[in-house]
Protein backbone atom coordinates (compact mmCIF):
# COMPACT_ATOMS: atom_id res chain seq x y z
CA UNK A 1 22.22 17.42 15.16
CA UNK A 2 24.58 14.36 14.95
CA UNK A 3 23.93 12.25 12.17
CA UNK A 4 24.36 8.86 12.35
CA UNK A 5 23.63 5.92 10.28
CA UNK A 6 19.95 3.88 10.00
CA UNK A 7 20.04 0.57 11.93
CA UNK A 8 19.07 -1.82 8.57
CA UNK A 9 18.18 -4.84 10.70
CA UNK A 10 15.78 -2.47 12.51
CA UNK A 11 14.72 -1.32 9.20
CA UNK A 12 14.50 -4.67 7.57
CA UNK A 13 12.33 -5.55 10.63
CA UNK A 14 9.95 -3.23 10.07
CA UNK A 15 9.70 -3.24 6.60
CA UNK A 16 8.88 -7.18 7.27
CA UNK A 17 6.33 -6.29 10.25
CA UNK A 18 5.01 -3.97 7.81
CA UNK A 19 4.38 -6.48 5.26
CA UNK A 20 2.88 -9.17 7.83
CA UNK A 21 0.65 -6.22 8.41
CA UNK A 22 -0.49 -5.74 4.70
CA UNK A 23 -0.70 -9.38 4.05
CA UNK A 24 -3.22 -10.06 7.09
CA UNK A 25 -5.57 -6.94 5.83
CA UNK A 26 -5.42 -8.41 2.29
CA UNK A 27 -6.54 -11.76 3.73
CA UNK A 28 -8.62 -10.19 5.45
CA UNK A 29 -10.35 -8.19 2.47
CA UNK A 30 -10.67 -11.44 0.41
CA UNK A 31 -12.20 -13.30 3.30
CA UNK A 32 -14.64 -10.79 3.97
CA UNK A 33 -15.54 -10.59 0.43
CA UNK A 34 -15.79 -14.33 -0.41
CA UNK A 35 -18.25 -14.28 2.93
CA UNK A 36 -20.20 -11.42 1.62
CA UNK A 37 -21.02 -12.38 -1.66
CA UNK A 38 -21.45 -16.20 -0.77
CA UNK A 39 -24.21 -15.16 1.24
CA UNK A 40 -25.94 -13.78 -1.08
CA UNK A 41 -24.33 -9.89 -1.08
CA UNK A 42 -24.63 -7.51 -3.78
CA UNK A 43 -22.13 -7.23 -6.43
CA UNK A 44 -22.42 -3.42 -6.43
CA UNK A 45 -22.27 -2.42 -3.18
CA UNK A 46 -19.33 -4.44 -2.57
CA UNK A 47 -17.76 -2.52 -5.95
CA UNK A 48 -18.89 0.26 -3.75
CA UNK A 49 -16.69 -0.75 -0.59
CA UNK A 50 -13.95 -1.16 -2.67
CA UNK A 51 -14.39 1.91 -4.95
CA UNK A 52 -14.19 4.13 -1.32
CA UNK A 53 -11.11 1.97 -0.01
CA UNK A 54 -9.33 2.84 -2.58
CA UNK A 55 -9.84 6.49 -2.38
CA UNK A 56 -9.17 6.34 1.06
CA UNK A 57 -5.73 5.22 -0.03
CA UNK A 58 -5.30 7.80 -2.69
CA UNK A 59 -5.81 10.55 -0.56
CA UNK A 60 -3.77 9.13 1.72
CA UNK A 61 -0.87 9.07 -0.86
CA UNK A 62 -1.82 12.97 -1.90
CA UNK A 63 -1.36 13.64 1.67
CA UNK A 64 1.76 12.18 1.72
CA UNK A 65 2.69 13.39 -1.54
CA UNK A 66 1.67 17.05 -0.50
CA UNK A 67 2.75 16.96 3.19
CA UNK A 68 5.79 14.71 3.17
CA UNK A 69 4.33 13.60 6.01
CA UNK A 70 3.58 9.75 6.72
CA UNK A 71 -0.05 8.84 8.26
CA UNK A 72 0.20 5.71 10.48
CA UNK A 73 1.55 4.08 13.59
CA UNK A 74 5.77 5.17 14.90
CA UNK A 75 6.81 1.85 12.83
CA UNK A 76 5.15 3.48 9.33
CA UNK A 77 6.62 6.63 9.91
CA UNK A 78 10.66 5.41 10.68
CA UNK A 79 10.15 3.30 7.74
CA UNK A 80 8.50 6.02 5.32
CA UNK A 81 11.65 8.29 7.10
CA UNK A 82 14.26 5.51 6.36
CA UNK A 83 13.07 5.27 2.60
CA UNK A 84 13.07 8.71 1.98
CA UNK A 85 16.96 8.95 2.83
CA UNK A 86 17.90 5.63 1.51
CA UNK A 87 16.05 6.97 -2.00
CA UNK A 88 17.02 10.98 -1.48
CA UNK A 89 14.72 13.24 -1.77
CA UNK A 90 14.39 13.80 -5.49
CA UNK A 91 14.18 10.54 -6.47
CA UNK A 92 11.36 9.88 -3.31
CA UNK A 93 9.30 12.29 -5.11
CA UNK A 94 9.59 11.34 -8.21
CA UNK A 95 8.54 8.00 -7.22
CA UNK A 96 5.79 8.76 -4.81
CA UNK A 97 4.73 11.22 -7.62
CA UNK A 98 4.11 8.32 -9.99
CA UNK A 99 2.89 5.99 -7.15
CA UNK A 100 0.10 8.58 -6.35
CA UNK A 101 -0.74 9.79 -10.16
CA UNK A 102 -0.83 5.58 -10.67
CA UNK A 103 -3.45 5.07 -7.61
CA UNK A 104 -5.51 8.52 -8.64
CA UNK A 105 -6.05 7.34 -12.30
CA UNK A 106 -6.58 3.53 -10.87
CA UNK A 107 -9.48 5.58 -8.35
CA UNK A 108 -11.19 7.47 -11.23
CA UNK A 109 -11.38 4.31 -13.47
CA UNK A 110 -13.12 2.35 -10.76
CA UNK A 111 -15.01 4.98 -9.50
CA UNK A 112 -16.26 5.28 -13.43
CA UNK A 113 -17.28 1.78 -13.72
CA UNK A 114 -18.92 1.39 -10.65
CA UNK A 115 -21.19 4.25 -11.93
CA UNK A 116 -21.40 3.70 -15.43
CA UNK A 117 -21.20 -0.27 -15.92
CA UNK A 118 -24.47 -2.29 -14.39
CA UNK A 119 -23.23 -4.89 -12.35
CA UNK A 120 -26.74 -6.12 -10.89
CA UNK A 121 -26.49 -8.92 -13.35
CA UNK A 122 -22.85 -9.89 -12.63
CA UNK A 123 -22.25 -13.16 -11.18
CA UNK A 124 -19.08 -13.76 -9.31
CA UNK A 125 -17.80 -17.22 -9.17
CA UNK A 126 -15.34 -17.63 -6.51
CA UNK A 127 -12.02 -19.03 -6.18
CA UNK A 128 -11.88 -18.66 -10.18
CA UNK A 129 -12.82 -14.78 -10.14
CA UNK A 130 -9.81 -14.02 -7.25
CA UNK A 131 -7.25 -15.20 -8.82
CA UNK A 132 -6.23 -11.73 -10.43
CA UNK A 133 -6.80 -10.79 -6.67
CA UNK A 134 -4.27 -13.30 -5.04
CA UNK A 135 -1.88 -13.02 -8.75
CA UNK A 136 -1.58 -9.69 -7.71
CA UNK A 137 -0.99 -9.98 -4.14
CA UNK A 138 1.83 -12.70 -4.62
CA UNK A 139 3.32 -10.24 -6.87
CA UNK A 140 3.49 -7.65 -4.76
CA UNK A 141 4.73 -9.55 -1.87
CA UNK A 142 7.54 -10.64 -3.49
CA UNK A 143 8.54 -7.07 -4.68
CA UNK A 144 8.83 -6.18 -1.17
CA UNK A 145 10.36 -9.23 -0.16
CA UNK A 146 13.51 -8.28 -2.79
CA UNK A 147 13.52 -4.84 -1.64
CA UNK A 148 13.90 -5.90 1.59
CA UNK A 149 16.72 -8.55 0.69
CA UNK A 150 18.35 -5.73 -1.16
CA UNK A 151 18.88 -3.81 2.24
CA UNK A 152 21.04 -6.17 3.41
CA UNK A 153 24.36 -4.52 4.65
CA UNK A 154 23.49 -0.98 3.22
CA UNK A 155 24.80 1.85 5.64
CA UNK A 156 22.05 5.09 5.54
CA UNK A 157 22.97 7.78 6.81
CA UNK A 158 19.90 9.26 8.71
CA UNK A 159 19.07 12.67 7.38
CA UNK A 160 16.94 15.42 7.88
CA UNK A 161 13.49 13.34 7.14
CA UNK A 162 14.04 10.81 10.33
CA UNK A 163 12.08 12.35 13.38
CA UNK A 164 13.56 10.74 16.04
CA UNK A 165 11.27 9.15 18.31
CA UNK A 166 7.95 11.16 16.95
C-alpha cells in the first residue's frame, strides 16, 4: 500500500461540514423542545426523549470504542480515519476511552433522575432554563472551531485506519 499524506483542507472541510451538521441537529433539538413544552408537553416524557438520545449516543461511542469502527455517512468515517492517525492510535484510545466512560456515567446519572426525581411538578421557563443548553453548545462549538484552526498546514501521513473510499 502506498502511503501518502491526508489532504488537511479536505479534512478541515469536513470537520467544518461536520460541525454545520451538529449545529443544525442541536437547533433542531432546542426548537423542538421549546415547541413541545410550550404547548403544553410533559416535562417527563421529554426527560424521557432525552434520557434515550443520549444512550443512543453512548452506545454508539462503545461501538466505536469496541469496534474501532465509525457509524455514519463516508464524510464521518474519513474524518473519524483522519483523527485516528493525526492522534495515533494510543493516544485515540485513550481519549475515546475517556470520551465514552464520560458519556456512560453522564447516561446512568440521567437515566437515574429521570426515574428517581418527580418531575410532574417541574415547571420549565424558557429562554431562562436553556441557557446551560446554548452555554454549552457555544462552548463546544468553539472547541471544534480551534481544533480545526489548529490543522492548518499539518502534513498526516495516512495510515493503516484510512479505508480508502469505503
Amino acid at each position: 500500500m502506498e502511503i501518502t499524506e491526508w489532504d488537511i483542507q479536505e479534512v478541515k472541510r469536513l470537520k467544518k461540514r461536520r460541525l454545520v451538521y451538529h449545529n443544525l441537529f442541536m437547533l433542531l433539538i432546542l426548537v423542538l423542545s421549546v415547541f413541545y413544552v410550550e404547548n403544553g408537553g410533559s416535562i417527563p416524557v421529554l426527560f424521557g426523549i432525552y434520557c434515550v438520545l443520549i444512550w443512543i449516543i453512548t452506545v454508539k461511542m462503545l461501538y466505536t470504542l469496541m469496534t474501532g469502527k465509525e457509524i455514519g455517512s463516508k464524510a464521518s468515517r474519513r474524518v473519524h480515519d483522519f483523527d485516528r492517525d493525526y492522534q495515533g492510535e494510543k493516544r485515540w484510545k485513550r481519549r475515546n476511552m475517556a470520551e465514552t466512560i464520560f458519556v456512560s456515567a453522564l447516561s446512568v446519572g440521567v437515566t437515574f433522575f429521570v426515574l428517581v426525581v418527580d418531575l410532574t411538578t417541574a415547571r420549565v421557563d424558557f429562554p431562562l432554563d436553556a441557557i446551560p443548553f446554548i452555554g454549552a453548545w457555544i462552548g463546544s462549538n468553539v472547541g471544534e472551531m480551534v481544533r480545526i484552526k489548529k490543522l492548518k498546514g499539518q502534513e498526516v501521513p495516512v495510515g493503516d485506519n484510512y479505508h480508502h473510499g469505503t
